[in-house]
PDB file of N, CA and C in Angstrom:
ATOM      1  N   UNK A   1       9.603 -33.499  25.634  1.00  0.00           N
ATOM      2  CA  UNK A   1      10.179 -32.254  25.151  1.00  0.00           C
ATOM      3  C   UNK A   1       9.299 -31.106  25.615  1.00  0.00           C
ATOM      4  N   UNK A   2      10.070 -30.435  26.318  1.00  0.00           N
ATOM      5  CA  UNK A   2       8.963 -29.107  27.153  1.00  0.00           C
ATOM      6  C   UNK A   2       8.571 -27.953  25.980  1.00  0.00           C
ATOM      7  N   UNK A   3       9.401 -27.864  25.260  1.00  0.00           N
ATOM      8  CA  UNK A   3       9.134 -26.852  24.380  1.00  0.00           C
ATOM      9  C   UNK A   3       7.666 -27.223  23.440  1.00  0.00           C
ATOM     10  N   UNK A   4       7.131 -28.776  23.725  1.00  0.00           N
ATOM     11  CA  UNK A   4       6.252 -28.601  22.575  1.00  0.00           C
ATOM     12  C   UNK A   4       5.053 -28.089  23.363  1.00  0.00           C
ATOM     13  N   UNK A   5       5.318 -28.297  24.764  1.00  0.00           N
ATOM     14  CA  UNK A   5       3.571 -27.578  25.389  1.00  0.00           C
ATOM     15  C   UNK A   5       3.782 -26.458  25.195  1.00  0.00           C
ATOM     16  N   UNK A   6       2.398 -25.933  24.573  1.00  0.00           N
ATOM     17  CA  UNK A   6       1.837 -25.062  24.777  1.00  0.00           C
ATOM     18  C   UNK A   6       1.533 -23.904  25.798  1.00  0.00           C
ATOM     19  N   UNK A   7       0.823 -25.072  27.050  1.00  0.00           N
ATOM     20  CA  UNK A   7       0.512 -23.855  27.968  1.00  0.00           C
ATOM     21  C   UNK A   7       1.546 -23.028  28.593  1.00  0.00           C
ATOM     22  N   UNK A   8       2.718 -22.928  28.931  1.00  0.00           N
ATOM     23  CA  UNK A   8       3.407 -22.170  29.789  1.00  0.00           C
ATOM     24  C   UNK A   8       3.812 -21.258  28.672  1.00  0.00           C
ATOM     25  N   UNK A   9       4.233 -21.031  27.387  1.00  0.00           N
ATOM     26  CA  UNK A   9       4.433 -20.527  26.162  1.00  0.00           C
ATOM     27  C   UNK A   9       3.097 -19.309  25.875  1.00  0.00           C
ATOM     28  N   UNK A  10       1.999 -19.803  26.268  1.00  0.00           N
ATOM     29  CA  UNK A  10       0.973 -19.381  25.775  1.00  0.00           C
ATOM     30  C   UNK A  10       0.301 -18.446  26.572  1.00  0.00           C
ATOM     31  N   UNK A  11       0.672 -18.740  28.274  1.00  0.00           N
ATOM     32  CA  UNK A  11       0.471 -17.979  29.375  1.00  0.00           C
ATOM     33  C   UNK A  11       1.545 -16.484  29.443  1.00  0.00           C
ATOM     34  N   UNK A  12       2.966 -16.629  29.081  1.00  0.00           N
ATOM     35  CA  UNK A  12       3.917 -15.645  28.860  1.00  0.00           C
ATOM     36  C   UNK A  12       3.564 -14.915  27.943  1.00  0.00           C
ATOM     37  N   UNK A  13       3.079 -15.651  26.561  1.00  0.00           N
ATOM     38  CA  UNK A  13       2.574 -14.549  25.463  1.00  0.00           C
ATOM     39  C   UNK A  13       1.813 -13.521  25.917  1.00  0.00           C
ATOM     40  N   UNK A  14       0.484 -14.106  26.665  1.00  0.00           N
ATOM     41  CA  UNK A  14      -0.793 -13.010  26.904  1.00  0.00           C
ATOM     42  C   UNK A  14       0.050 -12.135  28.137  1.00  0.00           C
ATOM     43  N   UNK A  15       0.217 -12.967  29.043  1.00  0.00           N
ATOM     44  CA  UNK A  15       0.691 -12.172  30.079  1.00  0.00           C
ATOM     45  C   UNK A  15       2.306 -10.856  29.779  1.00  0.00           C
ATOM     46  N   UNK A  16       2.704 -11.157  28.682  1.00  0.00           N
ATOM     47  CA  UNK A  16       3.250 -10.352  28.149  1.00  0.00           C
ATOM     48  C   UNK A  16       2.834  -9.482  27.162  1.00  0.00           C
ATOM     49  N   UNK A  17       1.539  -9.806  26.517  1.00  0.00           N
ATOM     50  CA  UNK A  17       0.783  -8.692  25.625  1.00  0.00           C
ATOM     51  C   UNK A  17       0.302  -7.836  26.827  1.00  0.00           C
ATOM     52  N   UNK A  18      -0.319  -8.156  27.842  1.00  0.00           N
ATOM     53  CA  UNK A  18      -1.516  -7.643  28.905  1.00  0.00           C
ATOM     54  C   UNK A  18      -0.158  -6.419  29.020  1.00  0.00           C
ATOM     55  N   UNK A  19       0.808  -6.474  29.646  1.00  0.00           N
ATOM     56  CA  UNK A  19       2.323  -5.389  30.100  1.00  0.00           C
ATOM     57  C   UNK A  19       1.993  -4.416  29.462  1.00  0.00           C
ATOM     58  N   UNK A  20       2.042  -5.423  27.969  1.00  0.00           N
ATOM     59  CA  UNK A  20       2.969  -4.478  27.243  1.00  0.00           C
ATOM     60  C   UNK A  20       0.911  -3.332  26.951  1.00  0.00           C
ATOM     61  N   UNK A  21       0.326  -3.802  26.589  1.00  0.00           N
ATOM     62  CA  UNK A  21      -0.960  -2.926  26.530  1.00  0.00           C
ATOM     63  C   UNK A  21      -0.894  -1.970  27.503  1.00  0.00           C
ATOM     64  N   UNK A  22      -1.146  -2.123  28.861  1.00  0.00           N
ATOM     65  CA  UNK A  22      -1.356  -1.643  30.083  1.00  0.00           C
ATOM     66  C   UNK A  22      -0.549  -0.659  30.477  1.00  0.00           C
ATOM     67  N   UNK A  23       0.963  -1.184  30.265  1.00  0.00           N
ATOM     68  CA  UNK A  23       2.005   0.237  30.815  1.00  0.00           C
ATOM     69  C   UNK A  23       2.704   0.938  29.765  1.00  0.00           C
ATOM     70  N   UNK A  24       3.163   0.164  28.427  1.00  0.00           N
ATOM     71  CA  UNK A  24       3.830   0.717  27.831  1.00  0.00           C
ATOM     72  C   UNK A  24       3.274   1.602  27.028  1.00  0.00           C
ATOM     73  N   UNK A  25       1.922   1.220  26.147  1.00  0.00           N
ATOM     74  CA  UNK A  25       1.606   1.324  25.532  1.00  0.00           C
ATOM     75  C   UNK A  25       0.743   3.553  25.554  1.00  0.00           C
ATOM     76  N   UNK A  26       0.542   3.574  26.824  1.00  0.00           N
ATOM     77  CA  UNK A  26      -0.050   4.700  27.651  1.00  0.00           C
ATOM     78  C   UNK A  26       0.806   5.808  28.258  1.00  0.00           C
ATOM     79  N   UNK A  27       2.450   5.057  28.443  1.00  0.00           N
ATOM     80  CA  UNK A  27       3.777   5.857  28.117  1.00  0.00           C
ATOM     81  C   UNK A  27       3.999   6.532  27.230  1.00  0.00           C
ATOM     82  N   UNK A  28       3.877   5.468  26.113  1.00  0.00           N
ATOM     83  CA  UNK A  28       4.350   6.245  24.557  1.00  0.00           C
ATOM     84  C   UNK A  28       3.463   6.875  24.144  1.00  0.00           C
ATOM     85  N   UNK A  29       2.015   7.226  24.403  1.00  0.00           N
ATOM     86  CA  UNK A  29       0.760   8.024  23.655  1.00  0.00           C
ATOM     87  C   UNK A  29       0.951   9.602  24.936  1.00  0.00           C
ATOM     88  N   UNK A  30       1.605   9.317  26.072  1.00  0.00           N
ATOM     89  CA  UNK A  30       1.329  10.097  27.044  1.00  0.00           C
ATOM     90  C   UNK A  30       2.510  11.315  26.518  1.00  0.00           C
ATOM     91  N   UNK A  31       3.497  10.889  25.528  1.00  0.00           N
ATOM     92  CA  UNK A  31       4.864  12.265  25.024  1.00  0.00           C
ATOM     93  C   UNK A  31       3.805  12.862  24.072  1.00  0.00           C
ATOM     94  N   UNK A  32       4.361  14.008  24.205  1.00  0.00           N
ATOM     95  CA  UNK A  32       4.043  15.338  23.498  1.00  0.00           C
ATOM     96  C   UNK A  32       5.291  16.123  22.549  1.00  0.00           C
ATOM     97  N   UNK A  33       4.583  16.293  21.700  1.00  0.00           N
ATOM     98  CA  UNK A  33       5.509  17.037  20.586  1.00  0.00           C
ATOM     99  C   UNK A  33       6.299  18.726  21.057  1.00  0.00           C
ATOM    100  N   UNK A  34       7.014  18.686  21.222  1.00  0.00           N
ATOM    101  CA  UNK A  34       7.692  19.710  21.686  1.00  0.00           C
ATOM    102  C   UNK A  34       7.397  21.273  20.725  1.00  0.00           C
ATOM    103  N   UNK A  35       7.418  20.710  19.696  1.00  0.00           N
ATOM    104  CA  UNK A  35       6.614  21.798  18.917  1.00  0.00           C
ATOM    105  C   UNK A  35       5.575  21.463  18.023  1.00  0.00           C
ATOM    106  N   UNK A  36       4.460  22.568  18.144  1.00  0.00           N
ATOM    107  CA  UNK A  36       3.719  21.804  17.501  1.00  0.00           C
ATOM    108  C   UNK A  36       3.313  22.214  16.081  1.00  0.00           C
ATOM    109  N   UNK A  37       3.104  21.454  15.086  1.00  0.00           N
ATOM    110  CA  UNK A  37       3.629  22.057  13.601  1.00  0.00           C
ATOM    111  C   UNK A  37       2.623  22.666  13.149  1.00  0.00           C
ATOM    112  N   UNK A  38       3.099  23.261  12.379  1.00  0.00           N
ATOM    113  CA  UNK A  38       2.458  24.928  11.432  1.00  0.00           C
ATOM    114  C   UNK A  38       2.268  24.274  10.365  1.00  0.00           C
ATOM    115  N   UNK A  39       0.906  24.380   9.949  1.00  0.00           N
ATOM    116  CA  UNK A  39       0.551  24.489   8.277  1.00  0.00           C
ATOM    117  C   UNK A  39       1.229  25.630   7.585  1.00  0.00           C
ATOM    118  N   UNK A  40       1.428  24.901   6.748  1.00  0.00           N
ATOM    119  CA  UNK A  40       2.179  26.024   5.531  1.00  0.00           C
ATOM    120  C   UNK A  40       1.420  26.244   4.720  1.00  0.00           C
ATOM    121  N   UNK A  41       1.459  27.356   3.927  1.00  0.00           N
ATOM    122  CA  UNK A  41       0.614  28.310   3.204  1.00  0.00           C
ATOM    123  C   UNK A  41       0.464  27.277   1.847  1.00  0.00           C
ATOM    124  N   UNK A  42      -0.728  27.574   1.578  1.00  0.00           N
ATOM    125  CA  UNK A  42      -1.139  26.973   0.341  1.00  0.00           C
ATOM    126  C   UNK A  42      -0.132  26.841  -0.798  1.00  0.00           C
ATOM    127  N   UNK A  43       0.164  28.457  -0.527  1.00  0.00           N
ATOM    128  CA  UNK A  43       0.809  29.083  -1.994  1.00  0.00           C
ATOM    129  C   UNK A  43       1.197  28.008  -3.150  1.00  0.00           C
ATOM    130  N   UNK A  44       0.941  27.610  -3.949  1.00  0.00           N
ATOM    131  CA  UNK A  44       2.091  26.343  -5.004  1.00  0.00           C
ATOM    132  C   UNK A  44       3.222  26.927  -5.198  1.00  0.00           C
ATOM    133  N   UNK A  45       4.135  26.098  -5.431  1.00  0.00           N
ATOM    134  CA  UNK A  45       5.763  26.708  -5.586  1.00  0.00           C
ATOM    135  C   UNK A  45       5.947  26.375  -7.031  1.00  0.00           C
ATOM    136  N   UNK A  46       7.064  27.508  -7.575  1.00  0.00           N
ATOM    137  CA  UNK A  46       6.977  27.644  -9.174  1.00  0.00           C
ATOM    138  C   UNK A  46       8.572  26.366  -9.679  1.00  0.00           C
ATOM    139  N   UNK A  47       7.635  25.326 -10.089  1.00  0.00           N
ATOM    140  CA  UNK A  47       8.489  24.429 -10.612  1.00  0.00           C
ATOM    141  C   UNK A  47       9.228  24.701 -11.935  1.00  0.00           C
ATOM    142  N   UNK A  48      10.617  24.555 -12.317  1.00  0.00           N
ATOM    143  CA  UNK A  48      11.118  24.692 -13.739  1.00  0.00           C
ATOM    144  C   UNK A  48      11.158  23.034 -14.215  1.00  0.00           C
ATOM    145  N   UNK A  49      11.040  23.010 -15.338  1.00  0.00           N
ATOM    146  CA  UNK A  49      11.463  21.373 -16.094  1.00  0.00           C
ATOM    147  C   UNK A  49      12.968  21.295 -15.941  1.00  0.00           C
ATOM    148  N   UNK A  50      13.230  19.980 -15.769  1.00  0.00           N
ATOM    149  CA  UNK A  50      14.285  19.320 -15.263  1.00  0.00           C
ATOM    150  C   UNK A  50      15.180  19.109 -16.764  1.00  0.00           C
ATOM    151  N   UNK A  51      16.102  19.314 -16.678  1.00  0.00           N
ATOM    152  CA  UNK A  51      17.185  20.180 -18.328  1.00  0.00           C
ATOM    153  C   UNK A  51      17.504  18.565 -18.258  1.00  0.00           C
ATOM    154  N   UNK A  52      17.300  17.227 -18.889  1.00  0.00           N
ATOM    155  CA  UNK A  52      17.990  16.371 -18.718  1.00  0.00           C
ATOM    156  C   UNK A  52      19.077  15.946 -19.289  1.00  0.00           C
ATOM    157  N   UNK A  53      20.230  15.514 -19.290  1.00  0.00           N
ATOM    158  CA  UNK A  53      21.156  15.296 -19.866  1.00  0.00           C
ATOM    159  C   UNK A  53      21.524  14.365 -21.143  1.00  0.00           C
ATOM    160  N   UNK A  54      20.665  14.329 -21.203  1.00  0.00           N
ATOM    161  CA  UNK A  54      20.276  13.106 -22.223  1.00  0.00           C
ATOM    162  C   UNK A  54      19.619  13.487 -23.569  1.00  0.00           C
ATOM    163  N   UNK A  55      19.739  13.611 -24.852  1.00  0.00           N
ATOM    164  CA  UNK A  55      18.633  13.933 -26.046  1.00  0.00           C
ATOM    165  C   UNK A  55      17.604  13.066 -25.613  1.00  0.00           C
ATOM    166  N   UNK A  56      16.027  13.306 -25.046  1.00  0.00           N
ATOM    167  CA  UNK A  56      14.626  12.980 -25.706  1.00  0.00           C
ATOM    168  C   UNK A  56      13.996  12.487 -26.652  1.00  0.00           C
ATOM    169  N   UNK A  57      13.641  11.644 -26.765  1.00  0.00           N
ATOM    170  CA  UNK A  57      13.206  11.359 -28.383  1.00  0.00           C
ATOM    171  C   UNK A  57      11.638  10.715 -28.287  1.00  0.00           C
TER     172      UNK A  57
END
């Protein structure tokens, strides 16, 4: 049964991690954000309590 060796299984893995490290990986870090984001002002925003519909107890 070929599927139980190992080595040819084990050679595709690395040799498919090595790809994917090497080209893909240096693609996707190489995009840039089209805009680039703004901190927003400290300010705190004025929360009201939530009216729930329900009596509290």
């Amino acid at each position: 049964m070929p599927q139980l060796n190992p080595a040819p299984w084990f050679a595709i893995l690395v040799f498919s991690w090595l790809v994917f490290l090497t080209i893909v990986v240096p693609k996707v870090l190489s995009h840039t954000i089209p805009n680039e984001p703004v901190p927003q002002d400290s300010d705190t925003l004025e929360t009201t309590a939530w009216p729930w519909p329900w009596p509290q107890t």
